[in-house]
Protein backbone atom coordinates (compact mmCIF):
# COMPACT_ATOMS: atom_id res chain seq x y z
CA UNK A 1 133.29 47.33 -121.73
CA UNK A 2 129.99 49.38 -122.01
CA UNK A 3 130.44 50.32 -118.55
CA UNK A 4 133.34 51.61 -118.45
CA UNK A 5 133.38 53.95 -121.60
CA UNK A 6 129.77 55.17 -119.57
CA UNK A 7 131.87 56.31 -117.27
CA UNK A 8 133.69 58.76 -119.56
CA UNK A 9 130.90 60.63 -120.58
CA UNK A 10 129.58 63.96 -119.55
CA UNK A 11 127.78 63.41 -116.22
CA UNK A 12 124.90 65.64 -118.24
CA UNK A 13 124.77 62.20 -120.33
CA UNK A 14 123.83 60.37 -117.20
CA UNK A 15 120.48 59.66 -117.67
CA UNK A 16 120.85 59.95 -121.44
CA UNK A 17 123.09 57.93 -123.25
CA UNK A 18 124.77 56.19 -120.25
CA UNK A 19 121.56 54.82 -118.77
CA UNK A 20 120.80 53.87 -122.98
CA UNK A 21 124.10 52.45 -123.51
CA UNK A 22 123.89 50.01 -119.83
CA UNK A 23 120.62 49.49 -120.94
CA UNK A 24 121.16 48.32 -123.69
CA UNK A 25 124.41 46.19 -123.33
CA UNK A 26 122.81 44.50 -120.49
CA UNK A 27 119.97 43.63 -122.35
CA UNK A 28 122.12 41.36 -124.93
CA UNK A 29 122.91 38.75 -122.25
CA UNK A 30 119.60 38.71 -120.44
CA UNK A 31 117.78 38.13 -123.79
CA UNK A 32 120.53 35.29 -124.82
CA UNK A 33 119.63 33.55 -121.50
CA UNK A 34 115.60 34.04 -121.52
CA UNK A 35 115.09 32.63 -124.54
CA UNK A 36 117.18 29.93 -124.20
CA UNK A 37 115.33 28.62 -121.04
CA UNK A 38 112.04 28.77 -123.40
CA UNK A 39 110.62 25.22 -124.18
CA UNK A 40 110.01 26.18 -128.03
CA UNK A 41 113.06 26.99 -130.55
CA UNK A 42 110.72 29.17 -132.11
CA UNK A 43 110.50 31.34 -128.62
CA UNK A 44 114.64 31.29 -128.61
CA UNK A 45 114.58 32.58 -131.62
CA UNK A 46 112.41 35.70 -131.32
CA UNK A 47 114.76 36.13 -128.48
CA UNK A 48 117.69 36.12 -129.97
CA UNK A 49 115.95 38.31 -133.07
CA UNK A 50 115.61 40.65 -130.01
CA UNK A 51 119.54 40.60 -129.70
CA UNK A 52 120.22 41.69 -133.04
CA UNK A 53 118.24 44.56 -132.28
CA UNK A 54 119.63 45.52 -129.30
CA UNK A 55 122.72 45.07 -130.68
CA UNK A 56 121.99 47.54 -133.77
CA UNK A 57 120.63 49.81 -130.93
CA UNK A 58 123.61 49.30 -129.00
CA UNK A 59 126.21 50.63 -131.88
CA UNK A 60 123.84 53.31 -132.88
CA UNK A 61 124.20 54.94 -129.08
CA UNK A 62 128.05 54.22 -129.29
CA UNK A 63 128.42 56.01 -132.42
CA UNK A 64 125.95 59.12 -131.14
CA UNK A 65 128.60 59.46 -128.50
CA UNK A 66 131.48 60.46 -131.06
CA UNK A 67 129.25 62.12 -133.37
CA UNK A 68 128.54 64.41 -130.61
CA UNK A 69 131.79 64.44 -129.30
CA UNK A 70 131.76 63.04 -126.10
CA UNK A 71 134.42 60.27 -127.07
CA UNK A 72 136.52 59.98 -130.15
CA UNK A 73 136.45 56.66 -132.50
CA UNK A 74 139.45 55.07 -130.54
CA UNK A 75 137.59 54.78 -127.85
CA UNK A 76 134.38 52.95 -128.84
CA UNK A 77 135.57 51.29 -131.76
CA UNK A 78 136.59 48.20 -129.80
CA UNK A 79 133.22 47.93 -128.20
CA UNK A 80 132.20 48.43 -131.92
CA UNK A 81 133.95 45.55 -132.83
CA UNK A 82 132.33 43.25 -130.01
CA UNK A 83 128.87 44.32 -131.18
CA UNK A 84 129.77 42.98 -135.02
CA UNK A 85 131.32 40.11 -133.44
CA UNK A 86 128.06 39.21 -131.21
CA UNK A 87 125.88 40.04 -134.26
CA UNK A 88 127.79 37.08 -136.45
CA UNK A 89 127.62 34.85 -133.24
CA UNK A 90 123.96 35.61 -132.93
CA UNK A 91 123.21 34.94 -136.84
CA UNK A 92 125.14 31.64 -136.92
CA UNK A 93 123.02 30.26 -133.70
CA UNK A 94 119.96 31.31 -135.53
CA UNK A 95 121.06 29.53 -138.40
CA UNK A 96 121.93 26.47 -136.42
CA UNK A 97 118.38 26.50 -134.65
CA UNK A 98 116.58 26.65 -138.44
CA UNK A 99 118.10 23.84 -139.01
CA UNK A 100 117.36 21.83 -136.37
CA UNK A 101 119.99 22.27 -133.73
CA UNK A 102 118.12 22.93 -130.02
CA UNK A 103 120.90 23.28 -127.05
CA UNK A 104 120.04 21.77 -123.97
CA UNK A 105 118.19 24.68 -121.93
């Protein structure tokens, strides 16, 4: 999804915002799967503490892009709406690891 609204924006933007917006997405999955090959819950979770950041990071780039006009709200707001959706998927395994749930790395 990230990718492919990167693709839309100003070649100027190249090593700007796209290479912060790839960054950034592809950080979210990498982080997911590090910490959860950690031997300590209390490793995943810094980890996934990480995620939430990248994932405010993430939305803050997307909404740079309208704000300077590079794409309009229609265009990012779906991604938008992934990025609140992996934030309340994030929260709610944090949750479940404070209280005692460990998935199998």
């Amino acid at each position: 999804m990230c990718y492919k609204l990167t693709e839309k924006l100003p070649k100027s933007e190249t090593y700007g915002l796209s290479s912060k917006i790839q960054n950034t997405a592809s950080s979210i999955p990498a982080y997911i799967a590090d910490g959860h090959s950690r031997e300590t819950t209390g490793e995943f979770l810094n980890r996934l503490s990480s995620v939430l950041g990248f994932v405010a990071a993430l939305e803050t780039h997307l909404l740079a892009t309208e704000m300077l006009s590079f794409l309009p709200m229609k265009d990012i707001q779906p991604t938008l709406d992934k990025c609140a959706e992996v934030g309340k998927m994030t929260n709610g395994l944090m949750k479940s690891l404070r209280s005692g749930g460990r998935p199998n790395p």
